[in-house]
Protein backbone atom coordinates (compact mmCIF):
# COMPACT_ATOMS: atom_id res chain seq x y z
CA UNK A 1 83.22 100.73 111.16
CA UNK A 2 82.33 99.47 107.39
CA UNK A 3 85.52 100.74 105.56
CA UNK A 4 83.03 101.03 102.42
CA UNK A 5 82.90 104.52 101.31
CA UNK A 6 79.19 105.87 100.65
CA UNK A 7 77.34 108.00 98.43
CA UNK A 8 76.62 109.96 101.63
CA UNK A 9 80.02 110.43 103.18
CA UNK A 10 81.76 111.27 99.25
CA UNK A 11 79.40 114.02 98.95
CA UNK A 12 79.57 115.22 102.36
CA UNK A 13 83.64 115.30 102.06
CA UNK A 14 83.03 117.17 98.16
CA UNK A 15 81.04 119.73 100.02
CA UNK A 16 83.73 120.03 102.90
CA UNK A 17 86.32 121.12 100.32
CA UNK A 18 83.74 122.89 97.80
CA UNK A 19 84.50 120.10 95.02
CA UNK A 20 81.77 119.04 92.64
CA UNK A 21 80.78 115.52 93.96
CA UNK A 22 80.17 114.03 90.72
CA UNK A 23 83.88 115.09 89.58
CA UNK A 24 85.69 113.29 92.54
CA UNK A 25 83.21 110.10 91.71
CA UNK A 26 84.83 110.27 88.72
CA UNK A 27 88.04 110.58 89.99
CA UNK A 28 87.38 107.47 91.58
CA UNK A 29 86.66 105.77 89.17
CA UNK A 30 88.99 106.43 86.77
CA UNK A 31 92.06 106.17 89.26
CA UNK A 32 90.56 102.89 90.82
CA UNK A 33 87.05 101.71 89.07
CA UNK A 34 85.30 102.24 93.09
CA UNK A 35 87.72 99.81 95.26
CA UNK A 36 89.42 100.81 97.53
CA UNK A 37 90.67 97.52 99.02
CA UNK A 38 90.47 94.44 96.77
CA UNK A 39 87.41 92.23 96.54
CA UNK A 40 89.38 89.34 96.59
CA UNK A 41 91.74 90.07 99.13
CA UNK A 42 90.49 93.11 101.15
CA UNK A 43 93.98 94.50 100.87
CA UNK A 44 94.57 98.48 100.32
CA UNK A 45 94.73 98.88 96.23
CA UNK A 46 98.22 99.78 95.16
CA UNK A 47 100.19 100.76 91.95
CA UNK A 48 104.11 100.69 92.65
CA UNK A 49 105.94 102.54 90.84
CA UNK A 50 109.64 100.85 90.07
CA UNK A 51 110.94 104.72 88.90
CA UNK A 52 110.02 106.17 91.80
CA UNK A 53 111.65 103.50 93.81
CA UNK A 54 115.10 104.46 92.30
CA UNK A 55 114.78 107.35 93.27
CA UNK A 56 114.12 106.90 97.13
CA UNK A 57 116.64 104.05 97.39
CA UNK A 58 119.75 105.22 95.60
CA UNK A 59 121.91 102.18 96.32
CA UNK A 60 118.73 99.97 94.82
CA UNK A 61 121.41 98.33 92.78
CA UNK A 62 123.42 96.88 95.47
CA UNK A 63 120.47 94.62 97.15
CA UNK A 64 120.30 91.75 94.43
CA UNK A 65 118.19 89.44 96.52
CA UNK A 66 114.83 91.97 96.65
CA UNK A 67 114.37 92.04 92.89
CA UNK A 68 110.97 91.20 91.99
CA UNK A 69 110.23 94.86 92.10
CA UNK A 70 112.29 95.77 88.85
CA UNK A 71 110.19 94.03 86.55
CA UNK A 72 106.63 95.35 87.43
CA UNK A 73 104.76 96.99 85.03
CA UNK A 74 100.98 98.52 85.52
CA UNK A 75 99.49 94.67 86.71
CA UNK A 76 96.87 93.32 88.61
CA UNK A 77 96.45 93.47 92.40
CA UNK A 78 98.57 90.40 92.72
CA UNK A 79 101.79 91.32 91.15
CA UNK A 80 101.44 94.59 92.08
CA UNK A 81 101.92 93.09 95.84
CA UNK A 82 104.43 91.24 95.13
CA UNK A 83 106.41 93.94 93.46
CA UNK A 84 105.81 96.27 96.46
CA UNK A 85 106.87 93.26 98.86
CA UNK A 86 109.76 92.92 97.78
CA UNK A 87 111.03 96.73 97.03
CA UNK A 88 109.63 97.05 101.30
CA UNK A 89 111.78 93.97 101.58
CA UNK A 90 114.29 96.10 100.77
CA UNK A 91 113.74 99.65 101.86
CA UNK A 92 110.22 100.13 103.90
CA UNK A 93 110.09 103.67 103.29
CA UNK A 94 111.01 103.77 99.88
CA UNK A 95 108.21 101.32 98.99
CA UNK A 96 105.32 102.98 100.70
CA UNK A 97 106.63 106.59 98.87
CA UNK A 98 106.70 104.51 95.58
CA UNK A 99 103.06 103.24 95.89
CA UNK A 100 100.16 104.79 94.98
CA UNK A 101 97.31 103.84 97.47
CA UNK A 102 93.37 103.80 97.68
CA UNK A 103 90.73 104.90 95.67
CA UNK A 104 92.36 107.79 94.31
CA UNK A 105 95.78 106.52 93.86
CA UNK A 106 97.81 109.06 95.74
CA UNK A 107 101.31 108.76 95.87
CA UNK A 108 103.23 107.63 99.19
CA UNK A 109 105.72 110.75 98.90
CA UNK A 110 103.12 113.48 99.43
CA UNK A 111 102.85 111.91 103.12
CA UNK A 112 105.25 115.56 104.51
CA UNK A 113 102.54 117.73 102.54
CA UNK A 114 98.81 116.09 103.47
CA UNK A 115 99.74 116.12 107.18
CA UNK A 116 101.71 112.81 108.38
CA UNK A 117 104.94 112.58 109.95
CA UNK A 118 105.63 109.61 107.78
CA UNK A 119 104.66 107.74 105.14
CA UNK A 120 103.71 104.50 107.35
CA UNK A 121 101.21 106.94 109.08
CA UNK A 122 100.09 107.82 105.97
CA UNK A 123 99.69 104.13 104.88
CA UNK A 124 97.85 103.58 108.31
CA UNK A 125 94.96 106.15 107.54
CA UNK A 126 94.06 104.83 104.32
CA UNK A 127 93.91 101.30 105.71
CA UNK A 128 91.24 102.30 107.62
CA UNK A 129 88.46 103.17 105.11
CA UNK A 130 87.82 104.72 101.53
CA UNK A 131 86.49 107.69 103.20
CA UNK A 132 90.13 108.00 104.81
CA UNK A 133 91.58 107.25 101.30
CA UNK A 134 89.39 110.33 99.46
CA UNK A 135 90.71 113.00 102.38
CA UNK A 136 93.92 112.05 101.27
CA UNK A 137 93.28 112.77 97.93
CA UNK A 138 91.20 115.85 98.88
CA UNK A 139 94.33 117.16 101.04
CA UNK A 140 96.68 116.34 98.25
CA UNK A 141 94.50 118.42 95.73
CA UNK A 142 94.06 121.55 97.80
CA UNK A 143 98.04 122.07 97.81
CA UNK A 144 97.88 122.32 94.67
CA UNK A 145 96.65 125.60 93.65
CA UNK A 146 96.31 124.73 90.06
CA UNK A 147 94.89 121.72 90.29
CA UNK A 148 92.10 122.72 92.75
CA UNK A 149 91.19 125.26 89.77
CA UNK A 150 91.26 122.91 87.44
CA UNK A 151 89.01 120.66 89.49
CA UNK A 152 86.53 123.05 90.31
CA UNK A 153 86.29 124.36 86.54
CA UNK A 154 86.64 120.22 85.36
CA UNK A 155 89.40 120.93 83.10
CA UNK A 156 90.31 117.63 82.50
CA UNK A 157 93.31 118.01 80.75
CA UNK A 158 95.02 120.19 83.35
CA UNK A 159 93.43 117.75 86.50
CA UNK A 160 94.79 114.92 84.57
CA UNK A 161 98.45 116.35 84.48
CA UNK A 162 98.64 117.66 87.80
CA UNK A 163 96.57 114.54 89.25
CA UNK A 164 98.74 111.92 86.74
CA UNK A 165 101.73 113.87 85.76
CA UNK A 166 103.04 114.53 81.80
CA UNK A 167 102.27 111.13 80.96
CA UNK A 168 98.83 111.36 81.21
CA UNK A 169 97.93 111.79 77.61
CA UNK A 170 99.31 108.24 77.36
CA UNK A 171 96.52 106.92 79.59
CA UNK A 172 94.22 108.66 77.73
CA UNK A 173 93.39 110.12 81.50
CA UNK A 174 91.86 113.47 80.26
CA UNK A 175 89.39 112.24 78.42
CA UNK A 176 88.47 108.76 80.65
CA UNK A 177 87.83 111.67 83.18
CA UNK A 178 85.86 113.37 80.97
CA UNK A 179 83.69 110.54 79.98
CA UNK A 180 83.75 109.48 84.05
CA UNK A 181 81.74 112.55 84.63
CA UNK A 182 79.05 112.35 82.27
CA UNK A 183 78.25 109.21 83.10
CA UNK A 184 78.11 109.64 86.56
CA UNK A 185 74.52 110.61 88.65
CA UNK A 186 74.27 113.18 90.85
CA UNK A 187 73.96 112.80 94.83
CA UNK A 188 70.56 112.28 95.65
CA UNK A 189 70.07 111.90 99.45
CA UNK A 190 68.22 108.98 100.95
């Protein structure tokens, strides 16, 4: 099975969960410019998130041989491993509910509310393909009452702060979402 994600199977999973396929593609591309896996090194794309860390491993202070982790900032695919390495050196589950993960970036901790037992389950299913990686997103986004409004009526402000969080204006995610859509084609079937 070709873990590529296709025009085909995107629009087919927009039309599952009545989204707008052109709004998820830019989803995508926003959150993680179409890869799902690196290029380079065909691993799962992550963001780690050191706050989030501290949070799931309260003693985080006490282990002062896993440290790598405390410096990461928003890096490339490289460091970004190596940060996450070494906070799973630590604390496994803490690391995978610190990560954000595929081409839409969902977090790790949402594992208990798209359907997995645990987060390594989680982690599992998006290894598998892109197509694996959107349901997640597409799952995370229908708990969300709110935000599957705000999809569906591309308010792009409001899907960038329940997507991103408060900080989103700093990321200017609103409006790269904004711009992600009109740029993007719609489906045509082949």
């Amino acid at each position: 099975m070709d873990k590529k994600l296709t025009d085909r199977q995107l629009y087919d999973l927009a039309s599952a969960y009545d989204y707008d396929y052109r709004a998820l593609k830019a989803i995508i591309e926003v959150e993680s410019g179409h890869h799902g896996f690196s290029p380079i090194t065909g691993k799962l794309i992550i963001q780690f998130e050191p706050s989030w860390f501290k949070r799931f491993k309260k003693d985080w202070q006490a282990d002062t041989k896993n440290t790598t982790w405390q410096a990461n900032k928003v890096a490339d695919q490289t460091l970004e491993w190596e940060a996450f390495n070494s906070a799973f050196a630590s604390s496994p589950n803490a690391a995978m509910k610190s990560t954000s993960i595929g081409l839409m970036q969902v977090m790790g901790f949402h594992y208990a509310s798209i359907g997995f037992k645990t987060v390594g389950q989680m982690w599992d299913f998006a290894k598998q393909s892109e197509m694996n990686q959107v349901e997640l997103a597409l799952r995370f986004i229908k708990k969300s009452a709110t935000l599957d409004r705000a999809l569906k009526a591309k308010d792009w402000p409001k899907v960038a702060y329940y997507y991103n969080g408060e900080g989103y204006k700093y990321f200017n995610y609103d409006t790269r979402l904004a711009f992600a859509y009109q740029q993007v084609t719609n489906f045509k079937s082949i």
